[in-house]
PDB file of N, CA and C in Angstrom:
ATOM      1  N   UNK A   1      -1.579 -30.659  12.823  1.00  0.00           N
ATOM      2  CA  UNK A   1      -0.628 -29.561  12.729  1.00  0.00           C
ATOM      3  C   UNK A   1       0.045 -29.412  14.095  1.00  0.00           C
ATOM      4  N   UNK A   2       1.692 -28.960  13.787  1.00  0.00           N
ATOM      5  CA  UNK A   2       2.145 -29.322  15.295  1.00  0.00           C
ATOM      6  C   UNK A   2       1.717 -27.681  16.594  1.00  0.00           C
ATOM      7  N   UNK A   3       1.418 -26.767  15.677  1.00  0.00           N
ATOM      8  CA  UNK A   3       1.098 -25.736  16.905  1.00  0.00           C
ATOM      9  C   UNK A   3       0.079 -25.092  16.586  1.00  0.00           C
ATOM     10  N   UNK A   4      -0.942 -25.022  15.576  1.00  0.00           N
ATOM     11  CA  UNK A   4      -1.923 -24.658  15.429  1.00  0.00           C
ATOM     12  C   UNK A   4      -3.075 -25.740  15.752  1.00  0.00           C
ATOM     13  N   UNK A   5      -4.668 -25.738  15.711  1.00  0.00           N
ATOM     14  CA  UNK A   5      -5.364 -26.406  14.829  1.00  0.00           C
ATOM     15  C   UNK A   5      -6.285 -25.969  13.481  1.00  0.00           C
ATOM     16  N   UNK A   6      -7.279 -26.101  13.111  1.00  0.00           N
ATOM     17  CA  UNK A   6      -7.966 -26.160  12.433  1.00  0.00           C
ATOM     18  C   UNK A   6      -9.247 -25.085  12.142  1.00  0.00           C
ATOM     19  N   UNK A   7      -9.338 -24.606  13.678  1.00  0.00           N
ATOM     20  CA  UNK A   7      -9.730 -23.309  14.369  1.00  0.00           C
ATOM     21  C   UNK A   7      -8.708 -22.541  14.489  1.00  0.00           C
ATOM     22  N   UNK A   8      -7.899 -22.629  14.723  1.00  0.00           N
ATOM     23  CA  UNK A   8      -6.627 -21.597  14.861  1.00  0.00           C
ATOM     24  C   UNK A   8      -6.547 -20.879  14.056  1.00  0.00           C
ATOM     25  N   UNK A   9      -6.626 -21.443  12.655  1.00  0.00           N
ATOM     26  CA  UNK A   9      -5.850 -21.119  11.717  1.00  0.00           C
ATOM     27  C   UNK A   9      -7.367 -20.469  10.991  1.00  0.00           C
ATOM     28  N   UNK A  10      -8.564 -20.832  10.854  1.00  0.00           N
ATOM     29  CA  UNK A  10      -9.690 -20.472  10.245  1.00  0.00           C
ATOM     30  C   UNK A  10      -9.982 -18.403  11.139  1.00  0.00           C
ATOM     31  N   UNK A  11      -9.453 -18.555  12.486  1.00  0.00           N
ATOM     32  CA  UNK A  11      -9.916 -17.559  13.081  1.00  0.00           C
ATOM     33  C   UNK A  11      -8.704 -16.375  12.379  1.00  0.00           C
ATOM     34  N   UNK A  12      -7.266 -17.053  12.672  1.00  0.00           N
ATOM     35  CA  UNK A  12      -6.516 -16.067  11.760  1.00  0.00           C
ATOM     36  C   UNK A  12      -6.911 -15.414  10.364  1.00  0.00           C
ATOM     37  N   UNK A  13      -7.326 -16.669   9.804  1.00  0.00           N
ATOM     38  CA  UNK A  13      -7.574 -15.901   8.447  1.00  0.00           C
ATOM     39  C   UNK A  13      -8.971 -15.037   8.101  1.00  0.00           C
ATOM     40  N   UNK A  14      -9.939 -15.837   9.483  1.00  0.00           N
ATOM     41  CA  UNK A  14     -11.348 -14.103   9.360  1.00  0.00           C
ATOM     42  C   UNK A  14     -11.040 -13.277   9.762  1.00  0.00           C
ATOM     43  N   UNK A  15      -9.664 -13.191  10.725  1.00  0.00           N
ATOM     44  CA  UNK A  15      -9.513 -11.811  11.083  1.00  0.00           C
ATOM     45  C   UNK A  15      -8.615 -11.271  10.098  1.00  0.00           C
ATOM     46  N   UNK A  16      -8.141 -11.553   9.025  1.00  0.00           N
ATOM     47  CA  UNK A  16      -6.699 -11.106   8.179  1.00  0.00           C
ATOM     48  C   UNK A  16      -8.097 -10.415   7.343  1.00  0.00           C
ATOM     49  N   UNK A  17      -7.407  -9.247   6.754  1.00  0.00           N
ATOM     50  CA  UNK A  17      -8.113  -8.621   5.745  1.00  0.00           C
ATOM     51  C   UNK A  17      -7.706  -8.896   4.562  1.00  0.00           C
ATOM     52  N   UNK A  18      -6.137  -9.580   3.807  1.00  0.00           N
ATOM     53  CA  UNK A  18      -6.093 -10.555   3.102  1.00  0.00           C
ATOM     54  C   UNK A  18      -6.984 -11.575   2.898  1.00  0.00           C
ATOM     55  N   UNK A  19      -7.004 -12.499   3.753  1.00  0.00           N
ATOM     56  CA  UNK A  19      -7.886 -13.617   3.737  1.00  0.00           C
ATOM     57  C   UNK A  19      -9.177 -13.647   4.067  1.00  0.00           C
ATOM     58  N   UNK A  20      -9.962 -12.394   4.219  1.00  0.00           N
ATOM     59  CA  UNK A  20     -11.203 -12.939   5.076  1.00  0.00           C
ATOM     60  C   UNK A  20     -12.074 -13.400   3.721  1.00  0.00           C
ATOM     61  N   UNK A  21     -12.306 -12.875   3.020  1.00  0.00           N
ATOM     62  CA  UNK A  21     -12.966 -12.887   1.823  1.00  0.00           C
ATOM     63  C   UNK A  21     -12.784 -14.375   1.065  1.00  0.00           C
ATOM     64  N   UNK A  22     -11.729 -14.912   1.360  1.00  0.00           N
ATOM     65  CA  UNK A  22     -11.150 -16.414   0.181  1.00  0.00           C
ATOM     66  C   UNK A  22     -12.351 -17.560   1.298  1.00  0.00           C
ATOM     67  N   UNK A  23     -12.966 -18.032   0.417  1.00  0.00           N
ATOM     68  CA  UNK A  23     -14.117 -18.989   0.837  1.00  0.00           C
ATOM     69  C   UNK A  23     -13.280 -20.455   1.924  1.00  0.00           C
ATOM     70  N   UNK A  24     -13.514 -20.552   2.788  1.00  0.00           N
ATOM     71  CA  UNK A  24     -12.642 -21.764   3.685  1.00  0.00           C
ATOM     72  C   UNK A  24     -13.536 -22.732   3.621  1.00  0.00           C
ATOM     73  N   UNK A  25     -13.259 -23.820   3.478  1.00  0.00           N
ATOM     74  CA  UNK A  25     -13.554 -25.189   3.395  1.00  0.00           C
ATOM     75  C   UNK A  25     -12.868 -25.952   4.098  1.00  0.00           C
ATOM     76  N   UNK A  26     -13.590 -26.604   5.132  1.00  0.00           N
ATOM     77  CA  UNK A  26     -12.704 -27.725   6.235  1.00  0.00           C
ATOM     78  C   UNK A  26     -12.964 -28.971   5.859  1.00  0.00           C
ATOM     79  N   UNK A  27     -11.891 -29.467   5.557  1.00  0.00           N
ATOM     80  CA  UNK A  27     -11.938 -30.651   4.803  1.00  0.00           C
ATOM     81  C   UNK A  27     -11.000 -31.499   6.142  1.00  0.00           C
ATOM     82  N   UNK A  28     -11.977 -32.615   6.563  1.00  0.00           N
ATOM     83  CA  UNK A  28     -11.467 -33.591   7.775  1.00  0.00           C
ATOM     84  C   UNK A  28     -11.877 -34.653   8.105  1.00  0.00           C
ATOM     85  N   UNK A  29     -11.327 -35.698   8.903  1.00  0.00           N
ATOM     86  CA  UNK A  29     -11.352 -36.707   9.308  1.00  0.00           C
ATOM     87  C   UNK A  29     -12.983 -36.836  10.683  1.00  0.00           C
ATOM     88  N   UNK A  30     -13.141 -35.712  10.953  1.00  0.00           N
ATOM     89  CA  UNK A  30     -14.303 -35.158  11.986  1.00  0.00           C
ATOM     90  C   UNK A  30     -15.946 -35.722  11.011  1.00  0.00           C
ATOM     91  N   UNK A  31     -16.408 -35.760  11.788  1.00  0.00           N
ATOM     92  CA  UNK A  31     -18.361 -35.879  11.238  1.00  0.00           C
ATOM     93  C   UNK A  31     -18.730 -35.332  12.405  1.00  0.00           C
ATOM     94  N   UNK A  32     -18.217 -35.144  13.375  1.00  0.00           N
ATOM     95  CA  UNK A  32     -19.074 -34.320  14.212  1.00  0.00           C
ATOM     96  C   UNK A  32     -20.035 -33.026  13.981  1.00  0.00           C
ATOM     97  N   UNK A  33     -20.828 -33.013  14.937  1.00  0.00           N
ATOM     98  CA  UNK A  33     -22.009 -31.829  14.200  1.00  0.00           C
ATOM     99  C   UNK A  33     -21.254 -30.691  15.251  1.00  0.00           C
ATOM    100  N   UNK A  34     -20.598 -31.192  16.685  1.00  0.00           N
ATOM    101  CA  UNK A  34     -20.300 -29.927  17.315  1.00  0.00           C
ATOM    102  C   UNK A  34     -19.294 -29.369  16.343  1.00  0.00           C
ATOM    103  N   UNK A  35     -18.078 -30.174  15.789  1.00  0.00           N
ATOM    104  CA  UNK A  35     -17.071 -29.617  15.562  1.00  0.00           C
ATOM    105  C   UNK A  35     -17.641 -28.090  14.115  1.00  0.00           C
ATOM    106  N   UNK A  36     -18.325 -29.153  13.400  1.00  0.00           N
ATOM    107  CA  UNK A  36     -19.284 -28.499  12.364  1.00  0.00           C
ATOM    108  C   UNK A  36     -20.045 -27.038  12.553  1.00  0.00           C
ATOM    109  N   UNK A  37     -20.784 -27.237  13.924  1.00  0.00           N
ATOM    110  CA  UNK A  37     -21.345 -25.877  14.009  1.00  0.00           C
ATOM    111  C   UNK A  37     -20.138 -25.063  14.570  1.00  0.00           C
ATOM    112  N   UNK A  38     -19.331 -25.815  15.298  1.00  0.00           N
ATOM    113  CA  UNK A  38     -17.902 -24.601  15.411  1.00  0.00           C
ATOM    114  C   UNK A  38     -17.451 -23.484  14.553  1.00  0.00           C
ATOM    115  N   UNK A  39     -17.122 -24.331  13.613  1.00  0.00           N
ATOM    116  CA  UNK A  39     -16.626 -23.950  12.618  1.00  0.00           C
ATOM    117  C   UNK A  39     -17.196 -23.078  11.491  1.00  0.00           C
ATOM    118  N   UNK A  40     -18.282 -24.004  11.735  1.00  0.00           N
ATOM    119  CA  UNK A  40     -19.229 -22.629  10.732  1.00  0.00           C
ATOM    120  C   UNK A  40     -19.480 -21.590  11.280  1.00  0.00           C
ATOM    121  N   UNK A  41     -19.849 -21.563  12.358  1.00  0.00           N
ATOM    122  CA  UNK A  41     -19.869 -20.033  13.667  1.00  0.00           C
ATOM    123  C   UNK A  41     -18.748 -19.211  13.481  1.00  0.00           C
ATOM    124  N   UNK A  42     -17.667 -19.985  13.028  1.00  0.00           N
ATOM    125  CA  UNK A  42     -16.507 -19.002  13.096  1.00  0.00           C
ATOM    126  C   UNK A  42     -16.209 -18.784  11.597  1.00  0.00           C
ATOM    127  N   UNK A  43     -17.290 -19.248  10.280  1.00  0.00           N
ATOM    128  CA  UNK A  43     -16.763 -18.732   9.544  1.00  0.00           C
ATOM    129  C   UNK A  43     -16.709 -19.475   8.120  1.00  0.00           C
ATOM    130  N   UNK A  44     -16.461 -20.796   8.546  1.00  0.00           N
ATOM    131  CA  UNK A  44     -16.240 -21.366   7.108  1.00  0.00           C
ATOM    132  C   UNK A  44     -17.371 -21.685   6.016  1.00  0.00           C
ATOM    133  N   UNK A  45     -16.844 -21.620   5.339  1.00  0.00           N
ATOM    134  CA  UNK A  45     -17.805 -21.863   4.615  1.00  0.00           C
ATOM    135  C   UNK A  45     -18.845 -22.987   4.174  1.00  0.00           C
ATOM    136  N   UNK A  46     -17.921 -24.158   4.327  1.00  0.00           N
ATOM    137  CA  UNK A  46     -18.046 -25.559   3.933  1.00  0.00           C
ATOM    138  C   UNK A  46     -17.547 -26.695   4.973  1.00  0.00           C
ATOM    139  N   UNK A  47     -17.679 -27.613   5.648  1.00  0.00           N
ATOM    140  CA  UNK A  47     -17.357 -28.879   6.343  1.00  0.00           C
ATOM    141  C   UNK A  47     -17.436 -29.881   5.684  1.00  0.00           C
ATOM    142  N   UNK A  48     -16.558 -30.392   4.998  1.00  0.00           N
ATOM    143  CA  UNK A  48     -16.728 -31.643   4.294  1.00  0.00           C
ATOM    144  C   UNK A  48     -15.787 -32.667   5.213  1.00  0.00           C
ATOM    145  N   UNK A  49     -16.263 -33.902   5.440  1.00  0.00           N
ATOM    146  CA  UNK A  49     -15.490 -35.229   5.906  1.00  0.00           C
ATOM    147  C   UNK A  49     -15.404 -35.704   4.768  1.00  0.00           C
ATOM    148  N   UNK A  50     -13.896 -36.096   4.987  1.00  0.00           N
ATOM    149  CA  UNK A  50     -13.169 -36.641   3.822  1.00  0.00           C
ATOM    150  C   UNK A  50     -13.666 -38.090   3.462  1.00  0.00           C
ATOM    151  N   UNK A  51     -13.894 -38.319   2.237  1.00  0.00           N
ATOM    152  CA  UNK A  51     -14.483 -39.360   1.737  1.00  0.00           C
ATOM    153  C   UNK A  51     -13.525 -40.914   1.770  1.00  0.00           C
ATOM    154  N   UNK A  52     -14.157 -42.064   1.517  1.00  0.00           N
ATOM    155  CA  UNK A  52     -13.187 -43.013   1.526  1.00  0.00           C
ATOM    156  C   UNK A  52     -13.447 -43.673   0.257  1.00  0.00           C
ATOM    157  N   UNK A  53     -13.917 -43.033  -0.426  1.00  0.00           N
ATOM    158  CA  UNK A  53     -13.767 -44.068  -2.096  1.00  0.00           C
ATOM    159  C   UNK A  53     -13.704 -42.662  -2.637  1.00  0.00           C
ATOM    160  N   UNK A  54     -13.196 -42.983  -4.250  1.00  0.00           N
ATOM    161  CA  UNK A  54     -13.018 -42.024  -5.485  1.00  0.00           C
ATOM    162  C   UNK A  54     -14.368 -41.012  -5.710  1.00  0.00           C
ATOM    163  N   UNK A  55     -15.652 -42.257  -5.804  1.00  0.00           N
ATOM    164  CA  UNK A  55     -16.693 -40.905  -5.818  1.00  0.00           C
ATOM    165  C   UNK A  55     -16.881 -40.014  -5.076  1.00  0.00           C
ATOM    166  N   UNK A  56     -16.549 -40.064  -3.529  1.00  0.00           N
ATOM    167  CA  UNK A  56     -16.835 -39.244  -2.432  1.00  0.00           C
ATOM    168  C   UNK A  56     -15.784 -37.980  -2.440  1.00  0.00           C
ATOM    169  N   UNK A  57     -14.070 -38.533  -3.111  1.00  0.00           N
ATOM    170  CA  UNK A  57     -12.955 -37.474  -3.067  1.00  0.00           C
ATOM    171  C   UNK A  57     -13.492 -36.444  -4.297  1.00  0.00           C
ATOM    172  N   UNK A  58     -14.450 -37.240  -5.334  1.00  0.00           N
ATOM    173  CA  UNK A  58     -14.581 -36.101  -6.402  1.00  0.00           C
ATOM    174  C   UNK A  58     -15.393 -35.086  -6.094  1.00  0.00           C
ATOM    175  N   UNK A  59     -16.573 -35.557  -5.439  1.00  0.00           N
ATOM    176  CA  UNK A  59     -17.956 -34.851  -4.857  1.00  0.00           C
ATOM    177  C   UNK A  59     -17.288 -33.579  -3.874  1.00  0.00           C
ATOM    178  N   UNK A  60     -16.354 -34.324  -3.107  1.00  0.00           N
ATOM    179  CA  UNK A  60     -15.895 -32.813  -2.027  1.00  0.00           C
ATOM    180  C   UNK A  60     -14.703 -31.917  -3.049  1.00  0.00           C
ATOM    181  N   UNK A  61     -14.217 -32.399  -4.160  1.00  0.00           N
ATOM    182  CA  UNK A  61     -13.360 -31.751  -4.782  1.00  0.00           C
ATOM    183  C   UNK A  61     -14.164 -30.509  -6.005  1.00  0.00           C
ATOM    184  N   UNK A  62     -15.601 -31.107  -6.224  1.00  0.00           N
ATOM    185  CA  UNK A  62     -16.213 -30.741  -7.073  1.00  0.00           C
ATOM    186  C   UNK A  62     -16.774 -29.283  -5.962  1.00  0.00           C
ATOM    187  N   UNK A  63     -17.123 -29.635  -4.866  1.00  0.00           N
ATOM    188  CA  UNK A  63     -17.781 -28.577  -3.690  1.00  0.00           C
ATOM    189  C   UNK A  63     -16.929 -27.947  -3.335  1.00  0.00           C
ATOM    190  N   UNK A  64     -15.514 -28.073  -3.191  1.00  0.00           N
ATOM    191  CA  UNK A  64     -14.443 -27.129  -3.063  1.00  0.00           C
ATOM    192  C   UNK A  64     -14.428 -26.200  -4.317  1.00  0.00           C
ATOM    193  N   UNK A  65     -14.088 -26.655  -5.555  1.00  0.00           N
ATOM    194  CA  UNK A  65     -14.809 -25.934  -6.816  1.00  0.00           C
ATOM    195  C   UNK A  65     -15.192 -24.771  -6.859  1.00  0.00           C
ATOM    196  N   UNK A  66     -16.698 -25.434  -6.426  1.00  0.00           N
ATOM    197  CA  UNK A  66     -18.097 -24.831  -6.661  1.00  0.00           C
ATOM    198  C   UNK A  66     -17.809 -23.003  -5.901  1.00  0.00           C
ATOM    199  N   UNK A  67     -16.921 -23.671  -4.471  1.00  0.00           N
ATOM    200  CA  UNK A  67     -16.724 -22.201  -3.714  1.00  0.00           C
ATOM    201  C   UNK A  67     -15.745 -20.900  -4.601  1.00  0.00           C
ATOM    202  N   UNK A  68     -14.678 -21.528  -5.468  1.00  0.00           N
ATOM    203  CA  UNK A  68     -14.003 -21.366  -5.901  1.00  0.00           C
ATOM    204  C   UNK A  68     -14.830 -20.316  -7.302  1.00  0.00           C
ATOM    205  N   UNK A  69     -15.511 -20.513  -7.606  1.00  0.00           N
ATOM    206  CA  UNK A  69     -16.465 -20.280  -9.160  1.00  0.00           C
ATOM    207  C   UNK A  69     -17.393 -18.699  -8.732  1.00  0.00           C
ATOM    208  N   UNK A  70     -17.554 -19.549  -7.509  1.00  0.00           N
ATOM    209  CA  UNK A  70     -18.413 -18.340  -6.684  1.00  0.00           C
ATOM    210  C   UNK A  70     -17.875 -17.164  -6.497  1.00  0.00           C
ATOM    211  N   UNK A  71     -16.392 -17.111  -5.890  1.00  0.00           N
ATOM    212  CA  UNK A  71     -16.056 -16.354  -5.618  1.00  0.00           C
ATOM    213  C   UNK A  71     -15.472 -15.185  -6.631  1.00  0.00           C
ATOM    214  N   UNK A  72     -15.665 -15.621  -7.803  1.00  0.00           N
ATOM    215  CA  UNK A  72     -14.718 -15.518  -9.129  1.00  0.00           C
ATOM    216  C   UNK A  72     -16.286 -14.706  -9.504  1.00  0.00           C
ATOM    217  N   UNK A  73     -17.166 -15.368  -9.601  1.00  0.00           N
ATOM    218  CA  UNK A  73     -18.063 -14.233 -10.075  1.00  0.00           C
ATOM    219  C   UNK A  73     -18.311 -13.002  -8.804  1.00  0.00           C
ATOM    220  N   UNK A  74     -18.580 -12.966  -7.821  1.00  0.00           N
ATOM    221  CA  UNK A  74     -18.724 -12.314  -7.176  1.00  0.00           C
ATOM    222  C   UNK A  74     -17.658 -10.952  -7.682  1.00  0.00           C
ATOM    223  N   UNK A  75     -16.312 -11.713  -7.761  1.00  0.00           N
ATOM    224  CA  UNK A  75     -15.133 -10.183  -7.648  1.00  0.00           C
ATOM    225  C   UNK A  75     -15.176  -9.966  -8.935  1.00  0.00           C
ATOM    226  N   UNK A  76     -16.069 -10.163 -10.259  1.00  0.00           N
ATOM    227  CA  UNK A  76     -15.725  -9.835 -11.344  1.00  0.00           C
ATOM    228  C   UNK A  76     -16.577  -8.724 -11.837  1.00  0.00           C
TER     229      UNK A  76
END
């Protein structure tokens, strides 16, 4: 992204009272464990590294989902 990153944009939206509540999932090119505990410290929910075959894009699409289902029962 040309003026944000990835943190940038995760810290905006825990502080938005719109967004704090919508489950974040960082979906990236990273495997790092620092970047990982970053991120989760600040919030997200999920760290997935993006997969390189079909089963791996379904598995993180299925775990993006899963947050998605959650959140749906929770507000109902």
């Amino acid at each position: 992204m040309p003026e944000l990153n990835g943190m940038d944009v995760l810290k905006y939206l825990q502080n938005s009272v719109r967004y704090r509540r919508i489950p974040k999932v960082i979906y990236t090119t990273s495997n790092s464990w620092v970047e990982q505990s970053e991120f989760m410290a600040l919030g997200a929910n999920e760290f997935l590294t993006k997969a390189v075959n079909f089963k791996g894009i379904l598995d993180s699409v299925k775990t993006m989902l899963g947050h998605c289902d959650n959140e749906v029962r929770e507000t109902a």
